[in-house]
PDB file of N, CA and C in Angstrom:
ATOM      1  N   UNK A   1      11.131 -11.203  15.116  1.00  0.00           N
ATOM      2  CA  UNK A   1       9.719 -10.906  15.282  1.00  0.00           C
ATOM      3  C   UNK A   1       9.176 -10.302  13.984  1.00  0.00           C
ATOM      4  N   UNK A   2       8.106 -10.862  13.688  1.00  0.00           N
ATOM      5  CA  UNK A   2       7.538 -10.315  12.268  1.00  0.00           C
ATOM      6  C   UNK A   2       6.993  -8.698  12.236  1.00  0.00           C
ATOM      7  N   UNK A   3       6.781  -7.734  11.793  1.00  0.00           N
ATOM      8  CA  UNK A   3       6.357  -6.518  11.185  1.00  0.00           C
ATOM      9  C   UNK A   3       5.215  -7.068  11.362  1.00  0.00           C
ATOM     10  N   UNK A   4       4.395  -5.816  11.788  1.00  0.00           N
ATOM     11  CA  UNK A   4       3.239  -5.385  11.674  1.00  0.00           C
ATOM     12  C   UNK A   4       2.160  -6.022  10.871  1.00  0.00           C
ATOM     13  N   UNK A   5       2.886  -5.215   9.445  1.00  0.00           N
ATOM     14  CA  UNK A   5       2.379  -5.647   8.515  1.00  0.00           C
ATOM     15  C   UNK A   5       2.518  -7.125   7.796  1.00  0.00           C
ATOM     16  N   UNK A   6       3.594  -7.736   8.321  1.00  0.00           N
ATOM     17  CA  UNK A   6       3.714  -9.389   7.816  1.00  0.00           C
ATOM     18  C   UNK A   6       2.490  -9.701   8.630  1.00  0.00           C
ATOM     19  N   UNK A   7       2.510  -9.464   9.611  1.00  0.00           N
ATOM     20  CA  UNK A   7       1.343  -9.612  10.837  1.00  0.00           C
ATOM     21  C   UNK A   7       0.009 -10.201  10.221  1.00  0.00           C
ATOM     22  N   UNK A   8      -0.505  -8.810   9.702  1.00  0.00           N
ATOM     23  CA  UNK A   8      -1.591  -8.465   9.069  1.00  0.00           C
ATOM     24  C   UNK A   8      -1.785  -9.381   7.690  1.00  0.00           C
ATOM     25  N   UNK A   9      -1.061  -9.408   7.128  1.00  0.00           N
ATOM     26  CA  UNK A   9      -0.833 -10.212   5.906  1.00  0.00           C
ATOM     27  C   UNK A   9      -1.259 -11.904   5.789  1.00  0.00           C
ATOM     28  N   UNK A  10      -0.744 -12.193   6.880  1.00  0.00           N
ATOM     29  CA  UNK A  10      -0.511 -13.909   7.383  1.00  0.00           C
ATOM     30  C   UNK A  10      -1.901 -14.116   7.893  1.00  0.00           C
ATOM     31  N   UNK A  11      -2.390 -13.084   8.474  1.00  0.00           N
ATOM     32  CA  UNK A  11      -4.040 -13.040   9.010  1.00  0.00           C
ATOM     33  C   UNK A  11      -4.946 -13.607   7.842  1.00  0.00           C
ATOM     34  N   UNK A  12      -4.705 -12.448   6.984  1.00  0.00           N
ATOM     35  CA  UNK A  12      -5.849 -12.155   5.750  1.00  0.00           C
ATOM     36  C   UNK A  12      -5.275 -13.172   5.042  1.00  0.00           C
ATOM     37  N   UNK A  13      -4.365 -13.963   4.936  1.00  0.00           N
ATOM     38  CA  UNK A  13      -4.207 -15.273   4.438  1.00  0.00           C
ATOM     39  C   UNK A  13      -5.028 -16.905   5.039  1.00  0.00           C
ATOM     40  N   UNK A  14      -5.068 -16.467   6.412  1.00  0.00           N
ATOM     41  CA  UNK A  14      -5.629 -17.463   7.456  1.00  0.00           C
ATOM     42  C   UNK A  14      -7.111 -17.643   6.946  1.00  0.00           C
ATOM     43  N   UNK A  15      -7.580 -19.201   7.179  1.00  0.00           N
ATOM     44  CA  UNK A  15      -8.933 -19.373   7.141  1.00  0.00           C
ATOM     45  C   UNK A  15     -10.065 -18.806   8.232  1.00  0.00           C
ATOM     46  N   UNK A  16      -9.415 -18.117   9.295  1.00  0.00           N
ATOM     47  CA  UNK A  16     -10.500 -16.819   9.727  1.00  0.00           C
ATOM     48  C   UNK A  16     -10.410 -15.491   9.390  1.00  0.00           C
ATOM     49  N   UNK A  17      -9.083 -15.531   8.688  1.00  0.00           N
ATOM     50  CA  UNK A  17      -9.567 -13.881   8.003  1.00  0.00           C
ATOM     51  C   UNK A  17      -9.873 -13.653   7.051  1.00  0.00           C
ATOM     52  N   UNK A  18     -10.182 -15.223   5.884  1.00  0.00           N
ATOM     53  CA  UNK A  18     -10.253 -15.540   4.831  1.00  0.00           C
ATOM     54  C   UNK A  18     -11.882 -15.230   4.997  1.00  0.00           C
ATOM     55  N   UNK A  19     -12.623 -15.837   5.958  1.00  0.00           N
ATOM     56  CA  UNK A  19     -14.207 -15.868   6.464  1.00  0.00           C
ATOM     57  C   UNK A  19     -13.948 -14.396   6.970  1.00  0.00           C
ATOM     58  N   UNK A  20     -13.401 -13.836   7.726  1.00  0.00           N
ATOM     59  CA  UNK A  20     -13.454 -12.478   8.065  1.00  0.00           C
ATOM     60  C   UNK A  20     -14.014 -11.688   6.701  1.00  0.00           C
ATOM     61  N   UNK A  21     -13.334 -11.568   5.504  1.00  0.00           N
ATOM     62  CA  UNK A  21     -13.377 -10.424   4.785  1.00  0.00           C
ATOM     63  C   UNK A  21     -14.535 -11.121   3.995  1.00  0.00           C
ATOM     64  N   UNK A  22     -14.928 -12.478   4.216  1.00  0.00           N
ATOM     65  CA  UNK A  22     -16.251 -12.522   3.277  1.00  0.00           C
ATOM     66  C   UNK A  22     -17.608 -11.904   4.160  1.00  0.00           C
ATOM     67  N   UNK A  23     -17.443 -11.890   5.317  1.00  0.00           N
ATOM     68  CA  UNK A  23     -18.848 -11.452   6.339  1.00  0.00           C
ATOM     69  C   UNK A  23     -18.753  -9.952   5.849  1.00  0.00           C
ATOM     70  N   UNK A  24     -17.880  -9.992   5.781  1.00  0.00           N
ATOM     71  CA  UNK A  24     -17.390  -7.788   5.457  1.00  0.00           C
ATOM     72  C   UNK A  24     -18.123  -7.823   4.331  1.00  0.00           C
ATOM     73  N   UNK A  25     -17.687  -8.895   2.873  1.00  0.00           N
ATOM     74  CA  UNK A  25     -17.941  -7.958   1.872  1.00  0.00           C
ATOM     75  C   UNK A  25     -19.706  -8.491   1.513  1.00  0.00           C
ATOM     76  N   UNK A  26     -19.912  -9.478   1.949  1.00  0.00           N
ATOM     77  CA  UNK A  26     -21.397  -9.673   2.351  1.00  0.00           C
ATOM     78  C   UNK A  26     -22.130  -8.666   2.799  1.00  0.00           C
ATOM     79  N   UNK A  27     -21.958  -8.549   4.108  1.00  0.00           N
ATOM     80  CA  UNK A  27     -22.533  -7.226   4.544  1.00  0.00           C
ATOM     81  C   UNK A  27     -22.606  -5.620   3.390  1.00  0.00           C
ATOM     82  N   UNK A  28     -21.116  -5.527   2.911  1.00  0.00           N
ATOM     83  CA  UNK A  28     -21.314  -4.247   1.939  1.00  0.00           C
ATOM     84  C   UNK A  28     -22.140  -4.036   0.354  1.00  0.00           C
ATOM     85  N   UNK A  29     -22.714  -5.664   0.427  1.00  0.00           N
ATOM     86  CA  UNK A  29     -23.328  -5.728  -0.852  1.00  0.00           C
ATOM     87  C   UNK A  29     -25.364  -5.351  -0.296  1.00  0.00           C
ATOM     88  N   UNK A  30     -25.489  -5.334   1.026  1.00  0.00           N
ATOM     89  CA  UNK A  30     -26.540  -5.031   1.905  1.00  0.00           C
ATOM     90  C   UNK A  30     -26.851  -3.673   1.448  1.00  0.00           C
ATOM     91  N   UNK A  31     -28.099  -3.579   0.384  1.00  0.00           N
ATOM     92  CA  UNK A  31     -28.365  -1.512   0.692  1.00  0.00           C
ATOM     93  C   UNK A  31     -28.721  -1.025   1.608  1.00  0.00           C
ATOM     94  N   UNK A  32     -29.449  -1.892   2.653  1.00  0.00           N
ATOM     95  CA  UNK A  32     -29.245  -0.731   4.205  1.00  0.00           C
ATOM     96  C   UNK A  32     -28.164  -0.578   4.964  1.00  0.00           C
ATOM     97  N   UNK A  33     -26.933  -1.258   4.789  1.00  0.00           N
ATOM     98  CA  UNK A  33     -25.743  -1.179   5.156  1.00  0.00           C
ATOM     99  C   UNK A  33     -25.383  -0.207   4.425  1.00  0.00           C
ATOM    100  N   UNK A  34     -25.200  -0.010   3.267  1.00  0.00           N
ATOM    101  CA  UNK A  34     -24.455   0.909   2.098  1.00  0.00           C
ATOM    102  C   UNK A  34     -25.020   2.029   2.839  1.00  0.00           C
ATOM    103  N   UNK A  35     -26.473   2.459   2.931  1.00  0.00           N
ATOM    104  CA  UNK A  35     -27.081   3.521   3.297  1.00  0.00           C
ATOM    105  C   UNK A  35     -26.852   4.003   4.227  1.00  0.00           C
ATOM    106  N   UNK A  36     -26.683   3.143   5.401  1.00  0.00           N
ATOM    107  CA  UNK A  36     -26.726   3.637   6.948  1.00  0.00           C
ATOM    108  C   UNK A  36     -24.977   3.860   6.711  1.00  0.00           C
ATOM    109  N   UNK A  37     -24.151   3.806   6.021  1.00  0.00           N
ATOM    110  CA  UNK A  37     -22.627   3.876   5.835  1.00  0.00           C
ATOM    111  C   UNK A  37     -22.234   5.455   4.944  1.00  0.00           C
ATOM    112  N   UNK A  38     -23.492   6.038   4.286  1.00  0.00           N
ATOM    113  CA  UNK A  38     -23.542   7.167   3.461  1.00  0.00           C
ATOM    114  C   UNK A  38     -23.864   7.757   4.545  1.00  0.00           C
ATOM    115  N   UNK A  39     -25.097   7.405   5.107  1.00  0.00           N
ATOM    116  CA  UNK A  39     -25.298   8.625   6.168  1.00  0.00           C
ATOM    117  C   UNK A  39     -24.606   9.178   7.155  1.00  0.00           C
ATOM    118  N   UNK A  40     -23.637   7.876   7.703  1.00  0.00           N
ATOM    119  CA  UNK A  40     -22.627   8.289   8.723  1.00  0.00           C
ATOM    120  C   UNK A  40     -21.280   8.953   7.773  1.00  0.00           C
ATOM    121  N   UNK A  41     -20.761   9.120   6.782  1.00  0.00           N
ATOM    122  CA  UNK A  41     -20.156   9.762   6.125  1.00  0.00           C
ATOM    123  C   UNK A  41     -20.548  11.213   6.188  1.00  0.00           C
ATOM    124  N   UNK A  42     -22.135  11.125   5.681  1.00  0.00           N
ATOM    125  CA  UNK A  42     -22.647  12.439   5.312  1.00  0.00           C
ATOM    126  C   UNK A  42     -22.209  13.647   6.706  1.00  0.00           C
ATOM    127  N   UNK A  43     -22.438  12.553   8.034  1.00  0.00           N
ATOM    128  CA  UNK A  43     -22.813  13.425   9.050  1.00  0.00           C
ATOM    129  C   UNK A  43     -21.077  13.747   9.626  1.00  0.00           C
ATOM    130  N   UNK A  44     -20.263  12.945   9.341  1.00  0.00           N
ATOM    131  CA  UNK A  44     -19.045  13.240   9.465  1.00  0.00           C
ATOM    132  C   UNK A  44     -18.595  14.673   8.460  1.00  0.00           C
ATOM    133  N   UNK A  45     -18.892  14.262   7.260  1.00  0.00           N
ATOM    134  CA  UNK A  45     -18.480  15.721   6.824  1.00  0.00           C
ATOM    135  C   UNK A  45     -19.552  16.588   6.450  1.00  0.00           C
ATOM    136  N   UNK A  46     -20.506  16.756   7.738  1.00  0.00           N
ATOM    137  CA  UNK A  46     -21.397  17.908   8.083  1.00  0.00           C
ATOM    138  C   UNK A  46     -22.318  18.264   6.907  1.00  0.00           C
ATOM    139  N   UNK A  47     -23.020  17.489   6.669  1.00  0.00           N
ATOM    140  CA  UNK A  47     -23.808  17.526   5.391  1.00  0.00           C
ATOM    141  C   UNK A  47     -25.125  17.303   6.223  1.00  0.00           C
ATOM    142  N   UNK A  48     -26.136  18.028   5.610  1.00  0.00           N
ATOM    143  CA  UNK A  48     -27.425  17.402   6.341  1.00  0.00           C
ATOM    144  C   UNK A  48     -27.916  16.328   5.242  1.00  0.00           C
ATOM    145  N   UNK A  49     -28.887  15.431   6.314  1.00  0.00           N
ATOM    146  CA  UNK A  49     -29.618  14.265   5.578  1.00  0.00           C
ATOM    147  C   UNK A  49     -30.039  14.860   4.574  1.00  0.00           C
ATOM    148  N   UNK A  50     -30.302  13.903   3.610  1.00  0.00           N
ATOM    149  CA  UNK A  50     -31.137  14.128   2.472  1.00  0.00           C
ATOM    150  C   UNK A  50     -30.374  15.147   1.429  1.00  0.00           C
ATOM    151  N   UNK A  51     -29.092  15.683   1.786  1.00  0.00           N
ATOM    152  CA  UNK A  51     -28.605  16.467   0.573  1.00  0.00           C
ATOM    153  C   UNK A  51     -27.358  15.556  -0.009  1.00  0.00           C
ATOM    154  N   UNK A  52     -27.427  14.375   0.160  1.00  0.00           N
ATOM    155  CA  UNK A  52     -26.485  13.329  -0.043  1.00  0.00           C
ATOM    156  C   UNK A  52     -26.296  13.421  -1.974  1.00  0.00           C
ATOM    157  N   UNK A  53     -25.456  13.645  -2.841  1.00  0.00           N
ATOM    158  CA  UNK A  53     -25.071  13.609  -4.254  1.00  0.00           C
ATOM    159  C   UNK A  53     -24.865  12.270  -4.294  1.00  0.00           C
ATOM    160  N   UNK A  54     -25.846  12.223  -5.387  1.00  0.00           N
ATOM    161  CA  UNK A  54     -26.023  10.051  -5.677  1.00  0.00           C
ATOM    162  C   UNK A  54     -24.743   9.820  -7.046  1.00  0.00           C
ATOM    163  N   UNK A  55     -23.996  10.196  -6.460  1.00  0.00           N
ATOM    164  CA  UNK A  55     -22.729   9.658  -7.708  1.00  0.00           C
ATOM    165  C   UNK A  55     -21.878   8.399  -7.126  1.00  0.00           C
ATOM    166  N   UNK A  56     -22.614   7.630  -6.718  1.00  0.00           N
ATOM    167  CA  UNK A  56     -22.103   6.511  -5.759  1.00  0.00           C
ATOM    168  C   UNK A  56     -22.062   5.299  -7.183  1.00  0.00           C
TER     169      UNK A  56
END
């Protein structure tokens, strides 16, 4: 039985995980994605809106 990680590997090789990681990195080139992805960061490590450091 293959590992986990061979698992995972053989996926992201496959022509749907090949289309998988392009919808992903599509989406992350989106600035309201990027944004709405800072803000949920921000609010995870307890930062209020708007005091976000633009060293992105």
């Amino acid at each position: 039985m293959a590992s986990i990680v061979q698992r995972i590997k053989e996926y992201f090789q496959s022509q749907k995980g090949r289309e998988g990681v392009e919808r992903v990195k599509t989406a992350a080139r989106d600035p309201r994605n990027r944004e709405r992805v800072h803000r949920l960061m921000d609010q995870w490590r307890g930062r209020r809106a708007g005091t976000r450091h633009r060293d992105v």
